[in-house]
Protein backbone atom coordinates (compact mmCIF):
# COMPACT_ATOMS: atom_id res chain seq x y z
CA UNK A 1 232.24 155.74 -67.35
CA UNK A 2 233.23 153.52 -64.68
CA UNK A 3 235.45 156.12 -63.01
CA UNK A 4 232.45 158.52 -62.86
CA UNK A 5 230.10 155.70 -61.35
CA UNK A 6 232.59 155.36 -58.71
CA UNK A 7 233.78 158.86 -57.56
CA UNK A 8 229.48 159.35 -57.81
CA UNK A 9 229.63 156.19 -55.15
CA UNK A 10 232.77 157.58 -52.71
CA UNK A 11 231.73 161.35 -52.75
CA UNK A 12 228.42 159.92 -51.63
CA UNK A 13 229.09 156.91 -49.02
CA UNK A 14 227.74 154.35 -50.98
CA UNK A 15 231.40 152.94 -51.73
CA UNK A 16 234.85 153.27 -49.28
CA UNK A 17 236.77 154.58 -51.75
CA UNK A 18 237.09 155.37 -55.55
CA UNK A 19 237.96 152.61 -58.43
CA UNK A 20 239.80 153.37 -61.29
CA UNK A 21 241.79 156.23 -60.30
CA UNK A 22 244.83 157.34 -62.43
CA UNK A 23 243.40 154.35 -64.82
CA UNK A 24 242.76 155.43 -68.72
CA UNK A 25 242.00 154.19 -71.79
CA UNK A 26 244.14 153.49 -73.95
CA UNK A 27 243.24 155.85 -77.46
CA UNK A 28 243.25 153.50 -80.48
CA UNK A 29 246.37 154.93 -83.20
CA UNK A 30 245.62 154.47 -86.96
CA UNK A 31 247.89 150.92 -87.57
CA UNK A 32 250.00 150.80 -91.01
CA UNK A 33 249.13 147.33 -90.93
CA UNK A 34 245.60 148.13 -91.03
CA UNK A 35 243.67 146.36 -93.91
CA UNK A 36 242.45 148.21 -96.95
CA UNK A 37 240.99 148.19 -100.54
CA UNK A 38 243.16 147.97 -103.65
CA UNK A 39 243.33 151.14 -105.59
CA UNK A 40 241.51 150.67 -108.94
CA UNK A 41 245.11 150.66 -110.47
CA UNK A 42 245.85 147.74 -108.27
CA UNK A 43 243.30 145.71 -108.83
CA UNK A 44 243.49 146.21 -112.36
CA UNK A 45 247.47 144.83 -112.31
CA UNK A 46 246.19 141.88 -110.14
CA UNK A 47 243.05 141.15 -112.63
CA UNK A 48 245.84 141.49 -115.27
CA UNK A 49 248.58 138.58 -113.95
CA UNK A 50 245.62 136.54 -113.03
CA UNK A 51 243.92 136.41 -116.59
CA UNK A 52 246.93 136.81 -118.61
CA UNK A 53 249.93 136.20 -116.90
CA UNK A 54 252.33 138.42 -118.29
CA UNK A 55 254.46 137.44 -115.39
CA UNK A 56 254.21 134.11 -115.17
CA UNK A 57 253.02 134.33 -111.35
CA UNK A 58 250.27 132.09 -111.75
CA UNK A 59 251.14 128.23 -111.92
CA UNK A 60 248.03 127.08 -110.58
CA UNK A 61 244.22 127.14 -111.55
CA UNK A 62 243.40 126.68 -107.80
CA UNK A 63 245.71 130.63 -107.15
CA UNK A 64 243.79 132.01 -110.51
CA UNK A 65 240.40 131.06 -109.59
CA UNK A 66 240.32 131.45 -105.64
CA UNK A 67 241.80 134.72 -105.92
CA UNK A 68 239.68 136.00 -108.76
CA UNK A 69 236.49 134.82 -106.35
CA UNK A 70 238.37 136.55 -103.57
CA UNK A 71 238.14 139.81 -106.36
CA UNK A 72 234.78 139.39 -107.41
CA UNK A 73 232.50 138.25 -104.26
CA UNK A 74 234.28 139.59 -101.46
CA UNK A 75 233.67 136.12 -99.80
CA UNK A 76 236.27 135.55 -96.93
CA UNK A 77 239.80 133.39 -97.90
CA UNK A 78 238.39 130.26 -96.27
CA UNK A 79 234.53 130.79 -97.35
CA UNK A 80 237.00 130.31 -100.71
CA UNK A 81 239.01 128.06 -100.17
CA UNK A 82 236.62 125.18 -98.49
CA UNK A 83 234.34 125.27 -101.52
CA UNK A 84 232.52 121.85 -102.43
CA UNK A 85 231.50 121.57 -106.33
CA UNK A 86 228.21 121.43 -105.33
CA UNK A 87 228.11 125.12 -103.63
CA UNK A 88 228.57 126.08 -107.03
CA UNK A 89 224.54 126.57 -107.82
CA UNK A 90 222.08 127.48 -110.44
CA UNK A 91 218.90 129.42 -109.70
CA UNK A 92 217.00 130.10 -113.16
CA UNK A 93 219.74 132.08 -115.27
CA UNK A 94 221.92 133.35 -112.12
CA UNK A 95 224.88 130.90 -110.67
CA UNK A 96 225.97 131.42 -107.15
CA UNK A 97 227.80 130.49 -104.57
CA UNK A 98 226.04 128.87 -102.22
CA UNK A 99 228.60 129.03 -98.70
CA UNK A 100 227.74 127.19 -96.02
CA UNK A 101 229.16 124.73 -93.38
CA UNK A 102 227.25 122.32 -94.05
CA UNK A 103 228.50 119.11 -95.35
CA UNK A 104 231.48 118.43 -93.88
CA UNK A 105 232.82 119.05 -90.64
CA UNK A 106 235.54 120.88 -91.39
CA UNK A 107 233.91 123.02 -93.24
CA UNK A 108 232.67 126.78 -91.34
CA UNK A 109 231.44 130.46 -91.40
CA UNK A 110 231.84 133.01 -89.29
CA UNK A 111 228.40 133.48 -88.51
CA UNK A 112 224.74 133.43 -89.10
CA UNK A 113 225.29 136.18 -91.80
CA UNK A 114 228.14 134.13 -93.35
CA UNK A 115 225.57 131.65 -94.50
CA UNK A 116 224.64 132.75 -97.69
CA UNK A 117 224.09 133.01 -101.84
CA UNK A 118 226.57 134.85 -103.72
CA UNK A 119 225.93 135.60 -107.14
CA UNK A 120 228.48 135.40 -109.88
CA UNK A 121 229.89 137.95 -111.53
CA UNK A 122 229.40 137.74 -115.07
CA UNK A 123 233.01 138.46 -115.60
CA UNK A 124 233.88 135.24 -113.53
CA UNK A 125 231.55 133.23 -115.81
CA UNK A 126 232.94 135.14 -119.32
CA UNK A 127 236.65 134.10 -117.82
CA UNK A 128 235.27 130.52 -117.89
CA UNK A 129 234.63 129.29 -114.38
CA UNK A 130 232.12 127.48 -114.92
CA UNK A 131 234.32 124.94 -117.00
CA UNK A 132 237.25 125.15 -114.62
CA UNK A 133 233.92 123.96 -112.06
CA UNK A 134 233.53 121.29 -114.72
CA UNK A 135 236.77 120.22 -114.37
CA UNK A 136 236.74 119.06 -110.92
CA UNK A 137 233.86 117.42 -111.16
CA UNK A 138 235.38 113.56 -110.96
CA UNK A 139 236.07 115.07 -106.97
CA UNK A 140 234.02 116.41 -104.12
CA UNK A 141 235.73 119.52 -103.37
CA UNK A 142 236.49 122.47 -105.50
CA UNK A 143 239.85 123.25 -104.42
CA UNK A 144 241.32 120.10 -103.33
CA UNK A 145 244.77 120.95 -103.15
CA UNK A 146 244.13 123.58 -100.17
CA UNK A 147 244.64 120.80 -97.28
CA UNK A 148 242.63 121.48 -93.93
CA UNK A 149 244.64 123.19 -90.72
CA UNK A 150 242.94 123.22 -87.39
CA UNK A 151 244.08 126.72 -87.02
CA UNK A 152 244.09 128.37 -90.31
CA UNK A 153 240.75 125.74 -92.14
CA UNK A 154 241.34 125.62 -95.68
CA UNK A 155 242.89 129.16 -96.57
CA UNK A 156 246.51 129.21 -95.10
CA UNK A 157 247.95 128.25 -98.79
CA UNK A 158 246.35 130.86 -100.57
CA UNK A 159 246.62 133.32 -97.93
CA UNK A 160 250.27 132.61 -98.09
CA UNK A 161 250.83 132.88 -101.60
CA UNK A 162 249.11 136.05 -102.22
CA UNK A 163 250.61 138.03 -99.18
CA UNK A 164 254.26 136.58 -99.69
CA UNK A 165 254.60 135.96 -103.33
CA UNK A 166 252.14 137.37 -105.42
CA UNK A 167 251.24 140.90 -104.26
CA UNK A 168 255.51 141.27 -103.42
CA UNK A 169 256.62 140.39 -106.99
CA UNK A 170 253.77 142.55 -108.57
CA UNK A 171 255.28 145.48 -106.77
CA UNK A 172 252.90 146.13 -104.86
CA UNK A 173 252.60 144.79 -101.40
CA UNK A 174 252.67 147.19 -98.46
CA UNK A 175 251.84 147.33 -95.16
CA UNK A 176 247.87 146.82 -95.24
CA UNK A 177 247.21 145.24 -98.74
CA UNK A 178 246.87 141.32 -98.18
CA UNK A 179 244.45 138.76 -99.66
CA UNK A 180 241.24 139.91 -97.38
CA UNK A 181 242.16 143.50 -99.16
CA UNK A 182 239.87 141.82 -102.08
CA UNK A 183 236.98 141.46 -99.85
CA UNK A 184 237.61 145.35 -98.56
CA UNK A 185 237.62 146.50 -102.34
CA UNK A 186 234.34 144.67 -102.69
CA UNK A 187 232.91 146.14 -100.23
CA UNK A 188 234.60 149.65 -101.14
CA UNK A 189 233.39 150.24 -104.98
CA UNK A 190 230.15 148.65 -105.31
CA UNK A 191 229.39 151.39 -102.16
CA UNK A 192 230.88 154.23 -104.32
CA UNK A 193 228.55 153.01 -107.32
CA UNK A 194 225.46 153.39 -104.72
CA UNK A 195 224.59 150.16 -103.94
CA UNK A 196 222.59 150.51 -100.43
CA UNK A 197 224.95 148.85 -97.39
CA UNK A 198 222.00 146.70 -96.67
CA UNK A 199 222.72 144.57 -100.26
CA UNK A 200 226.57 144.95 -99.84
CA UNK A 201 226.11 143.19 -96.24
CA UNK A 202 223.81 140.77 -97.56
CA UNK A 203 226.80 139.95 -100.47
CA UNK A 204 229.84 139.79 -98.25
CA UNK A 205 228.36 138.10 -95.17
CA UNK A 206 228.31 141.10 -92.81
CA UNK A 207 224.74 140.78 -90.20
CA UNK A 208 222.39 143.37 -91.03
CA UNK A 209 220.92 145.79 -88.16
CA UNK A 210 218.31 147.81 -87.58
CA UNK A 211 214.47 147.39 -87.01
CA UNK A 212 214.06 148.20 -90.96
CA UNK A 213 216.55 145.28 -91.34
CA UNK A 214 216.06 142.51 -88.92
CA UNK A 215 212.46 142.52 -88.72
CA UNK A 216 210.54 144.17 -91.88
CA UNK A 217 213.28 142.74 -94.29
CA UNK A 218 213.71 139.85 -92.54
CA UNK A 219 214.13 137.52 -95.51
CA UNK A 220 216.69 139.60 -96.95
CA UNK A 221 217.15 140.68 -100.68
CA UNK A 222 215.94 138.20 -103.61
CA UNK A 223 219.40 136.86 -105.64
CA UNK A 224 217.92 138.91 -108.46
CA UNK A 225 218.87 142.23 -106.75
CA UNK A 226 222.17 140.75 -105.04
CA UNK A 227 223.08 139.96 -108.70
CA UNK A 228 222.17 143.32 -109.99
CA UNK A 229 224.43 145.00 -107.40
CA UNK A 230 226.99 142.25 -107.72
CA UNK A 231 227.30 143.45 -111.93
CA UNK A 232 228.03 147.25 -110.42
CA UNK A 233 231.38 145.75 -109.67
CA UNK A 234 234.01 146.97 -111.93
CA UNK A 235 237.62 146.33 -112.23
């Protein structure tokens, strides 16, 4: 566009000579490394060693239960992973997560968007999260063994884990299937099972655009329908 502007500009003496000449841009080539979903097969292996542990892979509530909220919200490894008790929430008969940054300095999102509730899956709260919640409760934070790193927040321990332990003795690890693969399945199926973008956005922290959007539906959806779309998730 640029080069057009300025040949325009030289052919007609409103600029001593042409910019950009010879200059291109560069074509973007599909990366191997680039992130995507889990196959349904996958996720179902992962869903398997973290509930069961046929494997023995999983020595630590904190890896079973941030990973299986990494499976079924979508929310981002250190929306996860910098969880206080009390973004664990009630709202009539749904539980969410509430994520946030507030309370604590440390503690961020990645946008205006990224501030949001996040309904539970029931399959979460059949697996019994609520008492592993319970649990910590004599503490502030939900995950307390994921200690804070300027660079990485809370998430560089479970990041670690999954993409160089976990996923590589389950056999499956490959170029383009880490932990943030979760939050591409999550946004992958519950698409397939037609749940509009608009609610999927809403769910994974993604801003919504559009006049329809950002100025009609300003408020956004109620947690009744997030919840409804949330239970289209399957494994």
């Amino acid at each position: 566009m640029f080069k057009m502007f300025f040949d325009w500009a030289e052919r007609h003496g409103h600029a001593p000579h042409t910019l950009f000449e010879g200059m291109k841009v560069k074509k973007d080539k599909a990366s191997e490394s680039e992130r995507k979903p889990f196959k349904p097969d996958q996720a179902r292996l992962i869903y398997t060693e973290l509930t069961e542990n046929p494997s023995g892979l999983v020595r630590k509530d904190s890896h079973k239960w941030g990973m299986l909220l990494g499976m079924f919200t979508g929310a981002r490894l250190n929306e996860i992973c910098q969880l206080d008790i009390a973004d664990v929430k009630q709202d009539g008969d749904t539980w969410f997560l509430n994520i946030t940054d507030e309370g604590d300095d440390t503690k961020n999102v990645k946008s205006k968007a990224g501030r949001r509730k996040v309904p539970l899956h029931s399959e979460l709260i059949r697996l019994g999260f609520l008492d592993f919640v319970e649990s910590r409760r004599n503490g502030s934070r939900l995950f307390p063994d994921y200690s804070y790193s300027a660079n990485g927040g809370y998430g560089r321990n479970l990041g670690r884990w999954c993409n160089e332990s976990f996923l590589p003795k389950l056999g499956i690890k490959q170029p383009g299937l880490v932990f943030h693969s979760l939050r591409h399945t999550v946004v992958t199926r519950p698409g397939q099972a037609n749940v509009p973008e608009p609610i999927i956005q809403c769910i994974v922290g993604h801003a919504r655009s559009g006049v329809t959007q950002e100025v009609y539906l300003r408020e956004g959806y109620t947690l009744e329908q997030l919840n409804d779309a949330i239970g289209r998730f399957k494994i």
